[in-house]
C-alpha atoms as a PDB file:
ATOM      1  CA  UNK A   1      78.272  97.771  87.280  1.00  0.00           C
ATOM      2  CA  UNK A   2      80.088  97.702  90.439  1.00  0.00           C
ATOM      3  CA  UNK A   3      83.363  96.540  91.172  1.00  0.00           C
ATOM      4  CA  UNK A   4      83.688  92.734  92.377  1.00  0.00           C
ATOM      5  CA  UNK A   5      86.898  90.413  92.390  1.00  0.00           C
ATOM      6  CA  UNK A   6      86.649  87.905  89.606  1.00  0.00           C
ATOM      7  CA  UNK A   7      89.617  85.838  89.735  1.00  0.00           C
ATOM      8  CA  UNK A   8      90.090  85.152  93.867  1.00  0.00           C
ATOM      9  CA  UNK A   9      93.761  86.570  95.096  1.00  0.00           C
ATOM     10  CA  UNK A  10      96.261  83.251  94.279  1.00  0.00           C
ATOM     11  CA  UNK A  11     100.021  84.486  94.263  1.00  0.00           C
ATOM     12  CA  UNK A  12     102.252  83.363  91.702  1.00  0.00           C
ATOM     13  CA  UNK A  13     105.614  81.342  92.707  1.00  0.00           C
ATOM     14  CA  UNK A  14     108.389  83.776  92.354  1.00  0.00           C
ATOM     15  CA  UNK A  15     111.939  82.926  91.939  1.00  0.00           C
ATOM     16  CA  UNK A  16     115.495  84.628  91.734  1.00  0.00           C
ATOM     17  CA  UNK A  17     116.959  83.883  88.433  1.00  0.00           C
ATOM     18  CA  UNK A  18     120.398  85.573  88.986  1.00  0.00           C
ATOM     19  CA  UNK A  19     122.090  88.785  87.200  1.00  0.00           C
ATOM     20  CA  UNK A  20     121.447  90.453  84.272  1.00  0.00           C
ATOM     21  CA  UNK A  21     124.023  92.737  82.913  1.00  0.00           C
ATOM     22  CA  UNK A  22     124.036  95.356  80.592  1.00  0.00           C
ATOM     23  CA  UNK A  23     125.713  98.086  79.285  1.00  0.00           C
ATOM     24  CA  UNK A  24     127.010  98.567  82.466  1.00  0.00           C
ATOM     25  CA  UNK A  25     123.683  97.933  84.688  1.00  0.00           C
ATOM     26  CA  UNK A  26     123.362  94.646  87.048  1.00  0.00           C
ATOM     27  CA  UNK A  27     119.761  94.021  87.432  1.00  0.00           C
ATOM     28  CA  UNK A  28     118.279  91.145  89.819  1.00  0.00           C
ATOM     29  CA  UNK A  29     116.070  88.800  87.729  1.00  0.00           C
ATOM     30  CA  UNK A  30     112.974  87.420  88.845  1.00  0.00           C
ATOM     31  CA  UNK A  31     110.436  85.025  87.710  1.00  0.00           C
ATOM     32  CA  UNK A  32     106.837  84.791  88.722  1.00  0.00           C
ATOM     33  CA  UNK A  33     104.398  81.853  87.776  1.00  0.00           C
ATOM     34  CA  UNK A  34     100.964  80.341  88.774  1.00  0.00           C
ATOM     35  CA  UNK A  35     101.907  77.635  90.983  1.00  0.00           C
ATOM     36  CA  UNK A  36     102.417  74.152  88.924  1.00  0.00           C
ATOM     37  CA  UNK A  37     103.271  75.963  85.678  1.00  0.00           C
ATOM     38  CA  UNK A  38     106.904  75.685  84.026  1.00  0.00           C
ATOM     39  CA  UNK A  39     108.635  78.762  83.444  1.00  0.00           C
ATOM     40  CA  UNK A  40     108.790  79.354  79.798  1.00  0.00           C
ATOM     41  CA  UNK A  41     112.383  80.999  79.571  1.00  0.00           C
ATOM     42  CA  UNK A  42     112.358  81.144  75.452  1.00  0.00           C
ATOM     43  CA  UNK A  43     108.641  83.516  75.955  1.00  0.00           C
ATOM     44  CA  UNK A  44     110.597  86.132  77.553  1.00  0.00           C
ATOM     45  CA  UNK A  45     113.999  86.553  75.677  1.00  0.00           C
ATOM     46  CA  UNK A  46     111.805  89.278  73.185  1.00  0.00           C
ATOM     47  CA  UNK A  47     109.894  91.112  75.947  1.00  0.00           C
ATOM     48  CA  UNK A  48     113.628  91.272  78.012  1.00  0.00           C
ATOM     49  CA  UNK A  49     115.285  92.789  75.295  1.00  0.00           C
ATOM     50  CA  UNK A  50     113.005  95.527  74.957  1.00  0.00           C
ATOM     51  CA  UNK A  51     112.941  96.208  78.654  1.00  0.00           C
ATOM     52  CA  UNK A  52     116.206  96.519  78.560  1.00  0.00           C
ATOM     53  CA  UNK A  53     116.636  98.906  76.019  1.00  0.00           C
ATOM     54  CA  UNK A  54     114.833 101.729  78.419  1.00  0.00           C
ATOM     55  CA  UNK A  55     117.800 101.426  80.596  1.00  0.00           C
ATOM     56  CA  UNK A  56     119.364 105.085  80.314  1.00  0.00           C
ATOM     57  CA  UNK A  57     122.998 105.564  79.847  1.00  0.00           C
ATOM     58  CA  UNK A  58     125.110 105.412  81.438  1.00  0.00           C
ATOM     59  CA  UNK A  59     124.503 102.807  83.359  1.00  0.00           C
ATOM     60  CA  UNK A  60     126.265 104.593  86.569  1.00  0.00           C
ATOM     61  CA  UNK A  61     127.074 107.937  87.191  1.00  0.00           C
ATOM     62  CA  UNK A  62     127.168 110.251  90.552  1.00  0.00           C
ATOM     63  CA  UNK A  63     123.453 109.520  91.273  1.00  0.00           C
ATOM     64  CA  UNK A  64     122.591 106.253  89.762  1.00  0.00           C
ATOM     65  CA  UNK A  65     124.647 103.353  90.673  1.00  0.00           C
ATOM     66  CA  UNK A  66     123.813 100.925  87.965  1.00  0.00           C
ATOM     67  CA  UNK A  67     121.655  98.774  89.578  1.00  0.00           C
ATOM     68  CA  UNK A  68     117.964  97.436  89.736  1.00  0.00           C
ATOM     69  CA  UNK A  69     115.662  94.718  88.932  1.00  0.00           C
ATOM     70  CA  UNK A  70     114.053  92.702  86.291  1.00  0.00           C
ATOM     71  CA  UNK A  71     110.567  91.057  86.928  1.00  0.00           C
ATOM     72  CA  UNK A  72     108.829  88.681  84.606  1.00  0.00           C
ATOM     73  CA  UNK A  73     105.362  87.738  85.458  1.00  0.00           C
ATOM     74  CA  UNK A  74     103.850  84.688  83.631  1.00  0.00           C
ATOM     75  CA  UNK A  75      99.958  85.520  83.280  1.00  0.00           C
ATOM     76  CA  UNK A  76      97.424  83.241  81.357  1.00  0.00           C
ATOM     77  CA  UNK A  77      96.324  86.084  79.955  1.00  0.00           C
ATOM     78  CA  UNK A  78      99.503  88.031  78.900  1.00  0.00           C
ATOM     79  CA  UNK A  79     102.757  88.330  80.129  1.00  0.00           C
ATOM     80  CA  UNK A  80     104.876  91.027  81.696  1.00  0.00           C
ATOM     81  CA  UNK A  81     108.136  92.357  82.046  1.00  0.00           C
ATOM     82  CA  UNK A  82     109.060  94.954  84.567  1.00  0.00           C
ATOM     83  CA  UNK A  83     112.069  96.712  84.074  1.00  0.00           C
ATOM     84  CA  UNK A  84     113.571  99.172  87.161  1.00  0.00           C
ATOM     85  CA  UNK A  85     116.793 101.221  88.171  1.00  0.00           C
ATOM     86  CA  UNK A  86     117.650 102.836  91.003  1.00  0.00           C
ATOM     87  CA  UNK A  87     118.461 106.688  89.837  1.00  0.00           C
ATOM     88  CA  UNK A  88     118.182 110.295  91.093  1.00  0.00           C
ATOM     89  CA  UNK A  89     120.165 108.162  94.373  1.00  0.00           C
ATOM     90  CA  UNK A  90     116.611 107.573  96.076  1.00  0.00           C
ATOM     91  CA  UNK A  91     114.172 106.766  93.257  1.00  0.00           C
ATOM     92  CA  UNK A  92     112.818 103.968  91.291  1.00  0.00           C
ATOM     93  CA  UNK A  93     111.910 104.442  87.193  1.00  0.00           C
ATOM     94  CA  UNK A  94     110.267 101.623  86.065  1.00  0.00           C
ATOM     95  CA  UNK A  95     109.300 100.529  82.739  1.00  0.00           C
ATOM     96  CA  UNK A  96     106.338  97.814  81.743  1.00  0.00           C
ATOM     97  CA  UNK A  97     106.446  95.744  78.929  1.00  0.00           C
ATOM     98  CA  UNK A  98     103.588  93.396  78.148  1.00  0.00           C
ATOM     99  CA  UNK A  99     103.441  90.245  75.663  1.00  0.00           C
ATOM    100  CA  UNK A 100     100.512  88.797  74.056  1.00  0.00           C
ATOM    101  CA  UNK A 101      99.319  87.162  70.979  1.00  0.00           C
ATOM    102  CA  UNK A 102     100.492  90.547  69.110  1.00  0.00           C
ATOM    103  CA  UNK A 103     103.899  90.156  70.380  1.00  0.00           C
ATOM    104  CA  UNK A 104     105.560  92.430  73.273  1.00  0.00           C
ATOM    105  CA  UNK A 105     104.400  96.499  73.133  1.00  0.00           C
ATOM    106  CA  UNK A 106     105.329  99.094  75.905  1.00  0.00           C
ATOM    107  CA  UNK A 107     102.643  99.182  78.331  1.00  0.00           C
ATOM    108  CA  UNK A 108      99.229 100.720  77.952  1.00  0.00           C
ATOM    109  CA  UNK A 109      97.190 103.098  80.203  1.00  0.00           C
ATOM    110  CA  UNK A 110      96.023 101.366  82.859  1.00  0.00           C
ATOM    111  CA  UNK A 111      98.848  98.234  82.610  1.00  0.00           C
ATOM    112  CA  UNK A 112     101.241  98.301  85.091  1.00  0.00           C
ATOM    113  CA  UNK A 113     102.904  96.196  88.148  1.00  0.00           C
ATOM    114  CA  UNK A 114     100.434  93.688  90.077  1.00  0.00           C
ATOM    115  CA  UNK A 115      99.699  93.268  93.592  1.00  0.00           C
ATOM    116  CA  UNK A 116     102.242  90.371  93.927  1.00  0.00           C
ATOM    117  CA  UNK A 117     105.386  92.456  91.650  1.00  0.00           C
ATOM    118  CA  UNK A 118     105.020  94.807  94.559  1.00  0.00           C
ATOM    119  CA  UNK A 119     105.720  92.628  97.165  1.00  0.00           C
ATOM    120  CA  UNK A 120     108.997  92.336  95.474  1.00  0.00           C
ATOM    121  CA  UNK A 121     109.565  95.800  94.868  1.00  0.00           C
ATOM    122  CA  UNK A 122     108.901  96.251  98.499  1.00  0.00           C
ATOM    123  CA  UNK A 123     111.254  94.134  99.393  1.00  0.00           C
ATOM    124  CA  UNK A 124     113.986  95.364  96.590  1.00  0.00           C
ATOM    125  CA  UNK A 125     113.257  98.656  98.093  1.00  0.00           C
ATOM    126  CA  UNK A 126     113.800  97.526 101.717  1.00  0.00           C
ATOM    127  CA  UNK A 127     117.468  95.718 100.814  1.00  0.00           C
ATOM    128  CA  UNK A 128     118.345  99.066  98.816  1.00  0.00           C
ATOM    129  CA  UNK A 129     117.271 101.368 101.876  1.00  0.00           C
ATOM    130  CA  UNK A 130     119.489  98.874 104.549  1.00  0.00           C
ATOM    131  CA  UNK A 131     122.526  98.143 102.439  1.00  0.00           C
ATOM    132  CA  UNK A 132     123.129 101.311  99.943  1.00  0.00           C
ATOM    133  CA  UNK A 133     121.225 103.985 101.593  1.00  0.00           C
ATOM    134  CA  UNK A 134     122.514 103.353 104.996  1.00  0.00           C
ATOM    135  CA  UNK A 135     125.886 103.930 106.053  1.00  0.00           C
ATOM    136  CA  UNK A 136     127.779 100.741 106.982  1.00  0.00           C
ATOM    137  CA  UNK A 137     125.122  98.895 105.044  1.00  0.00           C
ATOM    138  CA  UNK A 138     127.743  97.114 102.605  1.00  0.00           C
ATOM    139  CA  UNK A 139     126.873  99.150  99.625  1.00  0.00           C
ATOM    140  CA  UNK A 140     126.180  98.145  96.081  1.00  0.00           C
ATOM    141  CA  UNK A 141     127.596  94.469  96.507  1.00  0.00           C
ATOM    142  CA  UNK A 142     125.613  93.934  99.910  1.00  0.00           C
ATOM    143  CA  UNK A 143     122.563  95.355  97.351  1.00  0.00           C
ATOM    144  CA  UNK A 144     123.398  92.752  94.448  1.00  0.00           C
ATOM    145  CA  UNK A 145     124.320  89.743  97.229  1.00  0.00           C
ATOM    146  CA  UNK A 146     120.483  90.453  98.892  1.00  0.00           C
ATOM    147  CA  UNK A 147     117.957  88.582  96.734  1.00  0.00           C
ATOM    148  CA  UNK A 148     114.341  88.118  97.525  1.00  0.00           C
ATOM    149  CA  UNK A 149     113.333  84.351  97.702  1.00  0.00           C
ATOM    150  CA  UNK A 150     110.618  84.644  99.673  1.00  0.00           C
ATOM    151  CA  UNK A 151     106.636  83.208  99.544  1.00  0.00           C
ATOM    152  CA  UNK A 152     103.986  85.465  98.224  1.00  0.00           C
ATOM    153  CA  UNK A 153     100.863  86.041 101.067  1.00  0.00           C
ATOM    154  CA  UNK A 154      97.353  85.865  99.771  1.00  0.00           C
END
């Protein structure tokens, strides 16, 4: 059977949710749902936690400044959260976690970000790159202070 696009490409409305801290990381939180639906905070509290348990320790040392992102995608289907850290100085681990009826498991082959998580990763990779990476860029705070707010592009 060849490949054909089933569900046509309708981004989800993301939003900055603030800080998450732990054990010495500050992650920027984001929240991604189809357009109309409520956010259902409570859904993700589970699928966080173990997300955040893949954070290595410690949180900052001379390569990895204790900082990253947390994206949780709202699906129909299932839902997803996407757990990442800057580390190594230039590179990105990132964890998936997915929920469904069975509760929240670590990803499986073939799960993994969306097309519309990227655009955010993109653009957490872009404010890393200007205010960390580059000298006079402001450094972690400038990093932290830079959320993405933005619209999604179909």
């Amino acid at each position: 059977m060849p490949f054909r696009v089933a569900r046509p490409p309708t981004p989800p409305v993301t939003r900055y949710r603030g800080l998450v801290e732990h054990l010495g990381f500050r992650l920027k939180r984001y929240a991604s749902v189809e357009a109309g639906e409520p956010f259902a905070e409570e859904r993700f509290r589970s699928g966080r936690g173990l997300a955040l348990s893949a954070l290595p320790e410690p949180a900052v040392q001379h390569d990895r400044p204790g900082v990253g992102l947390v994206l949780e995608h709202q699906l129909p289907e299932l839902d997803r959260v996407t757990i990442a850290w800057w580390d190594r100085e230039r590179e990105l681990p990132l964890r998936v976690i997915v929920g469904d009826d069975a509760g929240w498991r670590p990803a499986r082959e073939g799960e993994s970000l969306c097309v519309w998580d990227l655009a955010i990763v993109a653009a957490e990779r872009d404010a890393y790159l200007e205010t960390v990476l580059t000298p006079g860029g402001g450094g972690i705070d400038a990093y932290l202070a830079r959320a993405w707010d933005g619209a999604l592009r179909a």
